[in-house]
PDB file of N, CA and C in Angstrom:
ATOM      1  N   UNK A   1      99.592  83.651  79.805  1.00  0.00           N
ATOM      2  CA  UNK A   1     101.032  83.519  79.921  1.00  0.00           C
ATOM      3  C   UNK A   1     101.352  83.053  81.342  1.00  0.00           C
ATOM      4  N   UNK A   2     101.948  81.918  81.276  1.00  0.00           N
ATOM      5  CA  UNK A   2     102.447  81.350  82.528  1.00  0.00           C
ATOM      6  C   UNK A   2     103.619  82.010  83.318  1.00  0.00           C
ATOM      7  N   UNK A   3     103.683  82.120  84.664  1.00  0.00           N
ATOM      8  CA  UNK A   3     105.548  82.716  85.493  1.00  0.00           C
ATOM      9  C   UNK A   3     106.347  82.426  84.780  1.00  0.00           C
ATOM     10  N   UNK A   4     106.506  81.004  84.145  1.00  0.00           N
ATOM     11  CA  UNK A   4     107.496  80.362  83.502  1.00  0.00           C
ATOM     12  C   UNK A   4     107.599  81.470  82.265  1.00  0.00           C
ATOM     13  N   UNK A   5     106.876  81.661  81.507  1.00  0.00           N
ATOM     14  CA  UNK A   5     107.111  82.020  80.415  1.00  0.00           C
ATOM     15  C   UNK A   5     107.309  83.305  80.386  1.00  0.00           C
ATOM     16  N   UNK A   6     106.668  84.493  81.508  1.00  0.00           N
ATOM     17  CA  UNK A   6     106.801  85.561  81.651  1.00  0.00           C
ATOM     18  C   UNK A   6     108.086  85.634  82.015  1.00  0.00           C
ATOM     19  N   UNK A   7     109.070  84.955  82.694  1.00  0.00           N
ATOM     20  CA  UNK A   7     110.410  85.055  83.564  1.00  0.00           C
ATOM     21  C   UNK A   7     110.977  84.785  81.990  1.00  0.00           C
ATOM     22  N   UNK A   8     110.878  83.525  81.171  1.00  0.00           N
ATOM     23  CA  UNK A   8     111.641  83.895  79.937  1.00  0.00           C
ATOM     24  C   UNK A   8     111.863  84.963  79.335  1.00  0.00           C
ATOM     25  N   UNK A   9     110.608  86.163  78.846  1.00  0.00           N
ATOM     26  CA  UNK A   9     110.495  86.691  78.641  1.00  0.00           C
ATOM     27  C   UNK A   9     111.293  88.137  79.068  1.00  0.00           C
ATOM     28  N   UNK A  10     111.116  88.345  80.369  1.00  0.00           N
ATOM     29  CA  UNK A  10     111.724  89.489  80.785  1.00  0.00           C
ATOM     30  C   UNK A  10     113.474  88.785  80.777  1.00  0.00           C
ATOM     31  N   UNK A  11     114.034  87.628  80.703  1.00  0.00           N
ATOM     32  CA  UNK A  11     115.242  87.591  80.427  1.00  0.00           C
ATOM     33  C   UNK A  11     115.884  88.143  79.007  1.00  0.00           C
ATOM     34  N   UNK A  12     114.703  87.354  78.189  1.00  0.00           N
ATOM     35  CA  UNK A  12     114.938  87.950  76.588  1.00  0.00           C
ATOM     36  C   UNK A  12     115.290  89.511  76.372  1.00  0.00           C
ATOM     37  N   UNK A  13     114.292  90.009  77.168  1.00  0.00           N
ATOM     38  CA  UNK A  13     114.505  91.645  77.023  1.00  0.00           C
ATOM     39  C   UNK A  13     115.621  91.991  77.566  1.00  0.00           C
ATOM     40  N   UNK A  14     115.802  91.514  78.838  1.00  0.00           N
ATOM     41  CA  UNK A  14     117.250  92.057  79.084  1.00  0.00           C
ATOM     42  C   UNK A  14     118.508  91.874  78.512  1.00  0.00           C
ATOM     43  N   UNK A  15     118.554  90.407  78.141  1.00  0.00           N
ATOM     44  CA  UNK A  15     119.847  90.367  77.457  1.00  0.00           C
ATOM     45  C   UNK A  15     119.551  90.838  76.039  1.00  0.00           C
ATOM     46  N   UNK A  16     118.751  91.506  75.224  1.00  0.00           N
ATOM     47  CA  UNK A  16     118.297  92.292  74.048  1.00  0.00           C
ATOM     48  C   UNK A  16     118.636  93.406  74.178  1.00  0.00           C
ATOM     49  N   UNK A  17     118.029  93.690  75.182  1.00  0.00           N
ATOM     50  CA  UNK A  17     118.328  95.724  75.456  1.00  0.00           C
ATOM     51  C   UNK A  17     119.764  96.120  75.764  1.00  0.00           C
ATOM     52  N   UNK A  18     121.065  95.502  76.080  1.00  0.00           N
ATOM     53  CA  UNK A  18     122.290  95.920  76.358  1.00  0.00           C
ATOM     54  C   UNK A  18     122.751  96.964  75.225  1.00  0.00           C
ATOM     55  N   UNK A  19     122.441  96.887  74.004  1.00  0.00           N
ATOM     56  CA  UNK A  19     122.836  97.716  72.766  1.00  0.00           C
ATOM     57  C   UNK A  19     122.007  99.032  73.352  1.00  0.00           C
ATOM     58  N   UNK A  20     120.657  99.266  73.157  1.00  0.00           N
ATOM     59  CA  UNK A  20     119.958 100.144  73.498  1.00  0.00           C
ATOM     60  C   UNK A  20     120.349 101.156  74.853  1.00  0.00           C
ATOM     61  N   UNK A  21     121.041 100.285  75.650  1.00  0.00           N
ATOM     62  CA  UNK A  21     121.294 100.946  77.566  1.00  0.00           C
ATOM     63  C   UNK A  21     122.982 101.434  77.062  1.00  0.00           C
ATOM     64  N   UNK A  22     123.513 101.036  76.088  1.00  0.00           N
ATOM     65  CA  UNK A  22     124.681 101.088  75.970  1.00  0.00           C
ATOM     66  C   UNK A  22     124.846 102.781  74.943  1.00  0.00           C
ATOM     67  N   UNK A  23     123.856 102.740  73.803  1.00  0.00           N
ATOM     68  CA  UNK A  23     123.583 104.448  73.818  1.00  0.00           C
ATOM     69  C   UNK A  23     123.393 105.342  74.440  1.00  0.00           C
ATOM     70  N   UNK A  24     122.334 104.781  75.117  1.00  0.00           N
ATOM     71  CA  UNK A  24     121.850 105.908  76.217  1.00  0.00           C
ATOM     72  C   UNK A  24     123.089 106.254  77.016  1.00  0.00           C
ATOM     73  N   UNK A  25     124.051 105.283  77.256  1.00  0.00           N
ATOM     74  CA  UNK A  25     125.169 105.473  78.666  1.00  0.00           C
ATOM     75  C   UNK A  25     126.406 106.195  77.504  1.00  0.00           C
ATOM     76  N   UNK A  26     126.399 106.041  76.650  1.00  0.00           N
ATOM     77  CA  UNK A  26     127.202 106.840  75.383  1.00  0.00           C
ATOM     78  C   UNK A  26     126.708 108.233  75.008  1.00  0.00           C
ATOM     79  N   UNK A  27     125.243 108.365  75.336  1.00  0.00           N
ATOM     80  CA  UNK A  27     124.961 110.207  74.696  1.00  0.00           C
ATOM     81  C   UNK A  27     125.326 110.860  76.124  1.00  0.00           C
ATOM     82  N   UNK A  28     125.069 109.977  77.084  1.00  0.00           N
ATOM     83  CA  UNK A  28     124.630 110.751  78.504  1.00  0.00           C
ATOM     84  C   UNK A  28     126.411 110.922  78.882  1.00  0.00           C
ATOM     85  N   UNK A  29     127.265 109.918  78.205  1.00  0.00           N
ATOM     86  CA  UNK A  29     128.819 110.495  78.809  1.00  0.00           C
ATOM     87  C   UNK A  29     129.250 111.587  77.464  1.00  0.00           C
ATOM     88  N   UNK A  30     128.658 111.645  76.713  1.00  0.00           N
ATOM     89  CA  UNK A  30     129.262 112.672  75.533  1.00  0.00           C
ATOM     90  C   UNK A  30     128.733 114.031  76.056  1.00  0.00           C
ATOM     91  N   UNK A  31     127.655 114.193  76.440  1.00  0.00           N
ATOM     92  CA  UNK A  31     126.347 115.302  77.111  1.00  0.00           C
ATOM     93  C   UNK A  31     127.742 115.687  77.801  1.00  0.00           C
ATOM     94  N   UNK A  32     128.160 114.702  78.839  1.00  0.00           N
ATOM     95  CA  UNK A  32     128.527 115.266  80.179  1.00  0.00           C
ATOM     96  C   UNK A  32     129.845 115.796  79.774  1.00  0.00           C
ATOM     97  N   UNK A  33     130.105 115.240  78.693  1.00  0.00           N
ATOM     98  CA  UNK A  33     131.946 115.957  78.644  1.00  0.00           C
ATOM     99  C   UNK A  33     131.866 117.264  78.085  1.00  0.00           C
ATOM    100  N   UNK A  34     130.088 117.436  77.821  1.00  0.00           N
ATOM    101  CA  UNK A  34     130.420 118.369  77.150  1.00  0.00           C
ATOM    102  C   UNK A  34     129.988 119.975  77.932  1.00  0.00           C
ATOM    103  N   UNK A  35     129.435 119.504  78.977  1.00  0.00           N
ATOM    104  CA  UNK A  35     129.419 120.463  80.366  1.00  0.00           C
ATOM    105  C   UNK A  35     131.022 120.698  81.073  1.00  0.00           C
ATOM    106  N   UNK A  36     131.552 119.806  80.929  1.00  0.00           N
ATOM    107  CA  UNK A  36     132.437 119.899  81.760  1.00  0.00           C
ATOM    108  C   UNK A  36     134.014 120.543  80.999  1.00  0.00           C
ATOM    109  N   UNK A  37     134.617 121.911  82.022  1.00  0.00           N
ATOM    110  CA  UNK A  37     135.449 122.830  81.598  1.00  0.00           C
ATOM    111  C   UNK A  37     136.616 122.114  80.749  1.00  0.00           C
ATOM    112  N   UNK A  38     137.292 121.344  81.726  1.00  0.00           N
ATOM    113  CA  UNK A  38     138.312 120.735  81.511  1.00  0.00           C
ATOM    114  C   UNK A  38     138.502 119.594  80.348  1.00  0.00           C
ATOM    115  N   UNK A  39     137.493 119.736  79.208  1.00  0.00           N
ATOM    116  CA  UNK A  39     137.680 118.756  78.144  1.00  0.00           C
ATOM    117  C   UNK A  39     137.712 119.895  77.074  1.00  0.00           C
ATOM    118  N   UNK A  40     138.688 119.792  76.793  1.00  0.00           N
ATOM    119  CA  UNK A  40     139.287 120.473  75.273  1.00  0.00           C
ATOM    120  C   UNK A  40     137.730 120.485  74.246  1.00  0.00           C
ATOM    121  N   UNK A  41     137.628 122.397  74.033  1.00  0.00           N
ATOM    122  CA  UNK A  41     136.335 122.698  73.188  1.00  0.00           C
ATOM    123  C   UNK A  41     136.309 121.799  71.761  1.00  0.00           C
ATOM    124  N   UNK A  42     137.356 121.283  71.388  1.00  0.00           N
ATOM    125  CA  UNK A  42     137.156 121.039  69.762  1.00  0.00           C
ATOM    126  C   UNK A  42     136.715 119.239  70.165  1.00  0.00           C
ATOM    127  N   UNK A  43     137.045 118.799  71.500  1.00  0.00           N
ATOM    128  CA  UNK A  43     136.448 117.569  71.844  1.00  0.00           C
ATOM    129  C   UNK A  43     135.019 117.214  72.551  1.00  0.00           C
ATOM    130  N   UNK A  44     134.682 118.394  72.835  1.00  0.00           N
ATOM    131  CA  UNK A  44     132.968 118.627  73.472  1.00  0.00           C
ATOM    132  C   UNK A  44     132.131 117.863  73.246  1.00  0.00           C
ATOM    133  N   UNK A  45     131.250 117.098  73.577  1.00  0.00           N
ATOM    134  CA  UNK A  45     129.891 116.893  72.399  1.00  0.00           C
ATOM    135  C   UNK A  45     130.142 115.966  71.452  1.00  0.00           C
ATOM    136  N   UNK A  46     131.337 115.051  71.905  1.00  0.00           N
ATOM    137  CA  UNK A  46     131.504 114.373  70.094  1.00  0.00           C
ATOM    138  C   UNK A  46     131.193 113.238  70.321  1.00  0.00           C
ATOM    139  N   UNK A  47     130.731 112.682  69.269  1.00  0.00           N
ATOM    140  CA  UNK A  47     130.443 111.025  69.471  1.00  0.00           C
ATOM    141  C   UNK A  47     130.705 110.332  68.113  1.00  0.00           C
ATOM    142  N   UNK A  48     132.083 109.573  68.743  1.00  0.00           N
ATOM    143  CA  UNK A  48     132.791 108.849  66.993  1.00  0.00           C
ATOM    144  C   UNK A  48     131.636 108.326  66.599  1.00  0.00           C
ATOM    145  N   UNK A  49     131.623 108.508  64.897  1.00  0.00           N
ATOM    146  CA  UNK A  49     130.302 107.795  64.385  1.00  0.00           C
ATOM    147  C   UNK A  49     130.602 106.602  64.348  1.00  0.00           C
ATOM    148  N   UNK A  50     131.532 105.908  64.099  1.00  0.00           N
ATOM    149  CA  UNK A  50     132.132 104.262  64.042  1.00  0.00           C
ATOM    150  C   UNK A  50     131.646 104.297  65.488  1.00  0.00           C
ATOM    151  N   UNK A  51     131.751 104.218  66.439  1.00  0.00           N
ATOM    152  CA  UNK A  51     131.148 103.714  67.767  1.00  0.00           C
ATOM    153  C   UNK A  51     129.373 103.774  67.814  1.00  0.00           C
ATOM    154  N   UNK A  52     128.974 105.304  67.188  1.00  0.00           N
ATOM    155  CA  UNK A  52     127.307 105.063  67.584  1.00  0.00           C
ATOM    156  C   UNK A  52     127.001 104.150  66.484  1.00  0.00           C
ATOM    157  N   UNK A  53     127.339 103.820  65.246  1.00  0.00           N
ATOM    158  CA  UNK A  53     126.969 102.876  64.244  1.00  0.00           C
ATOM    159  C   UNK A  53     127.507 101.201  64.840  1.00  0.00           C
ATOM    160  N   UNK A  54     127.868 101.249  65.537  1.00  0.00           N
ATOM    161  CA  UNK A  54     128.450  99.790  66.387  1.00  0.00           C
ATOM    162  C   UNK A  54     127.537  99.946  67.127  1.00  0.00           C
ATOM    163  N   UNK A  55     126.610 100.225  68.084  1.00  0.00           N
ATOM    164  CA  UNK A  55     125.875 100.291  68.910  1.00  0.00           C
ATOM    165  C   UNK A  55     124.476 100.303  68.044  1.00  0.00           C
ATOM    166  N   UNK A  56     124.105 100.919  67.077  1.00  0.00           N
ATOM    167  CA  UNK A  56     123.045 100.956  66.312  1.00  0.00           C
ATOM    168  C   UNK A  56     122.710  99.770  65.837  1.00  0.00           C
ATOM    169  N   UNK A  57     123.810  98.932  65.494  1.00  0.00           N
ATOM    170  CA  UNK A  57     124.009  97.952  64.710  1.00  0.00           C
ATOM    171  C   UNK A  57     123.469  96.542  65.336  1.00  0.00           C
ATOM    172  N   UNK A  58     123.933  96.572  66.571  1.00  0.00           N
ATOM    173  CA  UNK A  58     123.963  95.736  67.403  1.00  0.00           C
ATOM    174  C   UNK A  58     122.713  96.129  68.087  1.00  0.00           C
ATOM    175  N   UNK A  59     121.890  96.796  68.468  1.00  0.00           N
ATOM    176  CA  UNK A  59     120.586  97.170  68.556  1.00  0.00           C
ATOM    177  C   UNK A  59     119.405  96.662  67.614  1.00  0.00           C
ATOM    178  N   UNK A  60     120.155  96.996  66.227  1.00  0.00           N
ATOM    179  CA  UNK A  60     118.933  96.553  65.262  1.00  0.00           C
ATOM    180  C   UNK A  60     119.224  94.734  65.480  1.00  0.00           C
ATOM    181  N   UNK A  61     120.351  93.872  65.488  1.00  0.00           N
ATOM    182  CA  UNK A  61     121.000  92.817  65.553  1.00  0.00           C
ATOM    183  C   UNK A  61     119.910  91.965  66.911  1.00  0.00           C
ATOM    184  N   UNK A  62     120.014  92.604  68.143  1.00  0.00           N
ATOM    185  CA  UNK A  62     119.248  92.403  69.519  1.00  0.00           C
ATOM    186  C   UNK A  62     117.981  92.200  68.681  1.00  0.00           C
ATOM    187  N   UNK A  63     117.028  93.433  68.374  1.00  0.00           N
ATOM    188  CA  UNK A  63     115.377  93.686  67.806  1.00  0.00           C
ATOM    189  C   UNK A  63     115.559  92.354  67.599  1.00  0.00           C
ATOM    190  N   UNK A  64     115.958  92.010  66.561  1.00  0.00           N
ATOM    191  CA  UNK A  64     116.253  90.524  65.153  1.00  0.00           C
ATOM    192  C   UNK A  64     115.814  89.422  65.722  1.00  0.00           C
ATOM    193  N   UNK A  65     117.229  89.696  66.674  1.00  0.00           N
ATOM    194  CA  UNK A  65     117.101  87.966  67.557  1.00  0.00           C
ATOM    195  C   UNK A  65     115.668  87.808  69.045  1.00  0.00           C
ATOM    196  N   UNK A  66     115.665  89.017  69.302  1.00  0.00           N
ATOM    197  CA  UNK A  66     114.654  89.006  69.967  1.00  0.00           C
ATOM    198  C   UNK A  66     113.411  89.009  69.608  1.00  0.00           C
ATOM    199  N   UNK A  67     112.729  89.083  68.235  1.00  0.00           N
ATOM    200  CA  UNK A  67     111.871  88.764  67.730  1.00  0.00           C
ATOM    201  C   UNK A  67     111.768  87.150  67.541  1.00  0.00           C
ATOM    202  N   UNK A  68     113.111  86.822  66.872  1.00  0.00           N
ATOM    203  CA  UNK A  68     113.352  85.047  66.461  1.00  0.00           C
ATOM    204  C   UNK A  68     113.097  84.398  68.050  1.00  0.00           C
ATOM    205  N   UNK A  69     113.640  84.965  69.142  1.00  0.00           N
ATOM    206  CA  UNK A  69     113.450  84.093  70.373  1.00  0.00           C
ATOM    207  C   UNK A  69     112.044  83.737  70.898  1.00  0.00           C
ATOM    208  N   UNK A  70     111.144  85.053  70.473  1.00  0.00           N
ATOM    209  CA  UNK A  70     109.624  85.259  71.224  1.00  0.00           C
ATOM    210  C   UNK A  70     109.248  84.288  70.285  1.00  0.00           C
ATOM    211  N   UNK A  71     109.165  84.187  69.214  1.00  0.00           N
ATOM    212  CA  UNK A  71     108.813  83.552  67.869  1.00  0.00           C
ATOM    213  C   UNK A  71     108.744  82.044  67.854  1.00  0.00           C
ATOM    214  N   UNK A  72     110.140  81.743  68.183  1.00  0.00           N
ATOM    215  CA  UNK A  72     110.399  80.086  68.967  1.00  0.00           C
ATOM    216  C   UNK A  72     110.006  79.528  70.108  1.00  0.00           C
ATOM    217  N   UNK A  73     109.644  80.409  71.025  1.00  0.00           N
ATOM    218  CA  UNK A  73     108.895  80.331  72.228  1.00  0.00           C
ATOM    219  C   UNK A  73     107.421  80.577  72.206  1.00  0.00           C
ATOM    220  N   UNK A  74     107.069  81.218  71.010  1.00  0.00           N
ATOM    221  CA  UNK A  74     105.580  81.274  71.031  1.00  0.00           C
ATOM    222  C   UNK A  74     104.699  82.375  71.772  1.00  0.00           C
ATOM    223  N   UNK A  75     105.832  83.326  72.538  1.00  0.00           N
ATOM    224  CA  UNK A  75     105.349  84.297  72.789  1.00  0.00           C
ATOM    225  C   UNK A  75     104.320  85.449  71.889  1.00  0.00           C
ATOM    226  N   UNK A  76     104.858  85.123  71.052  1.00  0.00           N
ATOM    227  CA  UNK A  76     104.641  86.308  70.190  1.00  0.00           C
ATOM    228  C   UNK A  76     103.328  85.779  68.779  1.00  0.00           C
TER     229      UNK A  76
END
């Protein structure tokens, strides 16, 4: 694997992984509201399922195209 192709590569992943970094930054602010006094108990801990299924979605959507990109490039 050439620089060239390795630098493609780690671009692919990054613009792929935004769904994936975008859960993680969604459990880790639900976690935190749910330490913290001042957020109403019946709102603690919650995470609309219409939002984590938008993020899931678009995760499996990223995998997809990031397979089709390595694929066309020959990475893979």
């Amino acid at each position: 694997m050439t620089d060239q192709e390795l630098l493609v590569a780690v671009a692919f992943i990054a613009a792929f992984c935004w769904p994936f970094l975008a859960l993680g930054g969604l459990v880790w602010w639900f976690w935190r509201s749910d330490q913290r006094p001042d957020v109403p108990a019946i709102e603690r801990g919650r995470v609309p399922e219409s939002l984590l299924a938008l993020v899931l979605a678009a995760g499996v959507a990223s995998l997809i195209g990031l397979g089709a990109a390595f694929t066309h490039f020959g990475l893979i």
